[in-house]
Protein backbone atom coordinates (compact mmCIF):
# COMPACT_ATOMS: atom_id res chain seq x y z
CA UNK A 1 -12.96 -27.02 -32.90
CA UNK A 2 -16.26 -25.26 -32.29
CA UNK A 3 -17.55 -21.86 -33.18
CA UNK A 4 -17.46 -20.96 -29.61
CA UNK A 5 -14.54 -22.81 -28.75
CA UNK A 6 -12.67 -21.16 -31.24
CA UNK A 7 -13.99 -17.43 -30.04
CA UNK A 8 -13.09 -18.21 -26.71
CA UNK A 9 -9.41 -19.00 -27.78
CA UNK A 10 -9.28 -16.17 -29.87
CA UNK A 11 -10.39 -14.17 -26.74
CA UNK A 12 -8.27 -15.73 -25.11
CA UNK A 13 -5.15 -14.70 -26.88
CA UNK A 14 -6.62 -11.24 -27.02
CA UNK A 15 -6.63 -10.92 -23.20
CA UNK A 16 -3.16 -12.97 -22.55
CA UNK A 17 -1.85 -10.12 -25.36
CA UNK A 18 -2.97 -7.41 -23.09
CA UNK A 19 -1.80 -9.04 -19.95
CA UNK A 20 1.77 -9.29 -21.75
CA UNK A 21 1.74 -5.50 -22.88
CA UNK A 22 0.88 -3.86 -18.79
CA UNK A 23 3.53 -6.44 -17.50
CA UNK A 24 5.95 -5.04 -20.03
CA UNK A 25 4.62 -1.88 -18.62
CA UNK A 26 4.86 -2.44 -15.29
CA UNK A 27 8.38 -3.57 -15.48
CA UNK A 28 9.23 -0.01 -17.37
CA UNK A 29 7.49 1.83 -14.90
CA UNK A 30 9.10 0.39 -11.75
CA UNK A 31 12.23 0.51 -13.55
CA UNK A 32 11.79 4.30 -13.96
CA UNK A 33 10.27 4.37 -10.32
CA UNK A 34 13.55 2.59 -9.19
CA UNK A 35 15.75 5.15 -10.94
CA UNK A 36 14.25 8.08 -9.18
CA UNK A 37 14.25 6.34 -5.67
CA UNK A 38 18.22 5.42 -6.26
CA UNK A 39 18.79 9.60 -6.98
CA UNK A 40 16.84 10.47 -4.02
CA UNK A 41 18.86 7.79 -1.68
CA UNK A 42 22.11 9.66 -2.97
CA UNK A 43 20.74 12.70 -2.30
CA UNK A 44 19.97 11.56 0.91
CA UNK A 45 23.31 10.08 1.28
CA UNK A 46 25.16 13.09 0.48
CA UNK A 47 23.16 14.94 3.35
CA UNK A 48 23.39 12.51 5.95
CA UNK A 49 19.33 11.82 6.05
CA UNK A 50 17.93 8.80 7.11
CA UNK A 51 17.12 6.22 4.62
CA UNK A 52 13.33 6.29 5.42
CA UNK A 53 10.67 8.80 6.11
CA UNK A 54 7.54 7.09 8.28
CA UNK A 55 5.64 10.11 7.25
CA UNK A 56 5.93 10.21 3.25
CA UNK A 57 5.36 6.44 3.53
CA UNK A 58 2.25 6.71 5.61
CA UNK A 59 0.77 9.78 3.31
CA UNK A 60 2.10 7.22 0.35
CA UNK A 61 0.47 4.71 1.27
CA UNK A 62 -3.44 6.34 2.14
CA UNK A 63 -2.64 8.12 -1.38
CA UNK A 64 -2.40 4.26 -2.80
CA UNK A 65 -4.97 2.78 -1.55
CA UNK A 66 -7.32 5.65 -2.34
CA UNK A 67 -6.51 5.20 -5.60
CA UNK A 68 -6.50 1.70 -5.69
CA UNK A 69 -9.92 2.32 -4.43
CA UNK A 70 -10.92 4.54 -7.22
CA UNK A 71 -9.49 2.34 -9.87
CA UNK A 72 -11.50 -0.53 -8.54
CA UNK A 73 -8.20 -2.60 -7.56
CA UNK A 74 -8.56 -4.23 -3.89
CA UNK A 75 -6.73 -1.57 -1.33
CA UNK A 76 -5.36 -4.35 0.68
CA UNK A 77 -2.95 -5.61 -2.17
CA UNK A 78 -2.52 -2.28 -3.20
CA UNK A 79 -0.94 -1.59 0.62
CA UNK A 80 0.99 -4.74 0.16
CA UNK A 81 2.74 -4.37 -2.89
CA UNK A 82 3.77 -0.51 -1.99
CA UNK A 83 5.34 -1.97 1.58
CA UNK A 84 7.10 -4.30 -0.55
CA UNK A 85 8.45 -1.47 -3.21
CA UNK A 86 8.94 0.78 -0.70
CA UNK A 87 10.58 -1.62 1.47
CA UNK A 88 13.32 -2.71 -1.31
CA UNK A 89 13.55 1.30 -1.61
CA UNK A 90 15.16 1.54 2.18
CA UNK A 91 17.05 -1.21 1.56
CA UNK A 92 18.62 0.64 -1.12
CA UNK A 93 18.98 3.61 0.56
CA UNK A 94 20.57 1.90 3.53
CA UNK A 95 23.13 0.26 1.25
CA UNK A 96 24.15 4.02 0.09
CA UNK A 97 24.46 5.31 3.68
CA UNK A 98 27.49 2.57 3.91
């Protein structure tokens, strides 16, 4: 193998390493994420609220993708994966209303 070849694999490796470490944290940090939603659709359980809330999503969501905009990350994903999380978060929630 070449000098370059074998930087580029080295590289490589370096960047996959990374890549394996923020999945590892993103898995942690919706998993904490998830345990906080889960005590707030008890909560709101408990006091007969309804399992979503149009306006902290909206204000949620403009948040996100102003950040995603600040961090450089494209907004439109950014949207998409929060409707997703948040989403599986009133599905949740509607489970504990029954």
């Amino acid at each position: 193998m070449s000098d370059p070849a074998a930087r580029a694999a080295e590289l490589l490796r370096n960047h996959r390493e990374s890549i394996d470490r923020l999945d590892a944290i993103l898995v942690y940090t919706l998993a904490e994420r998830f345990k906080h939603t889960q005590a707030v659709g008890r909560l709101k359980a408990e006091h007969n609220l309804p399992p979503s809330d149009p306006v902290r999503e909206a204000q949620q969501i403009a948040r996100l993708e102003g950040l995603a905009e600040e961090a450089d990350l494209d907004p439109v994903f950014a949207k998409k994966f929060l409707n997703f999380v948040i989403s599986e978060v009133i599905r949740h929630h509607e489970k504990l209303q029954k």
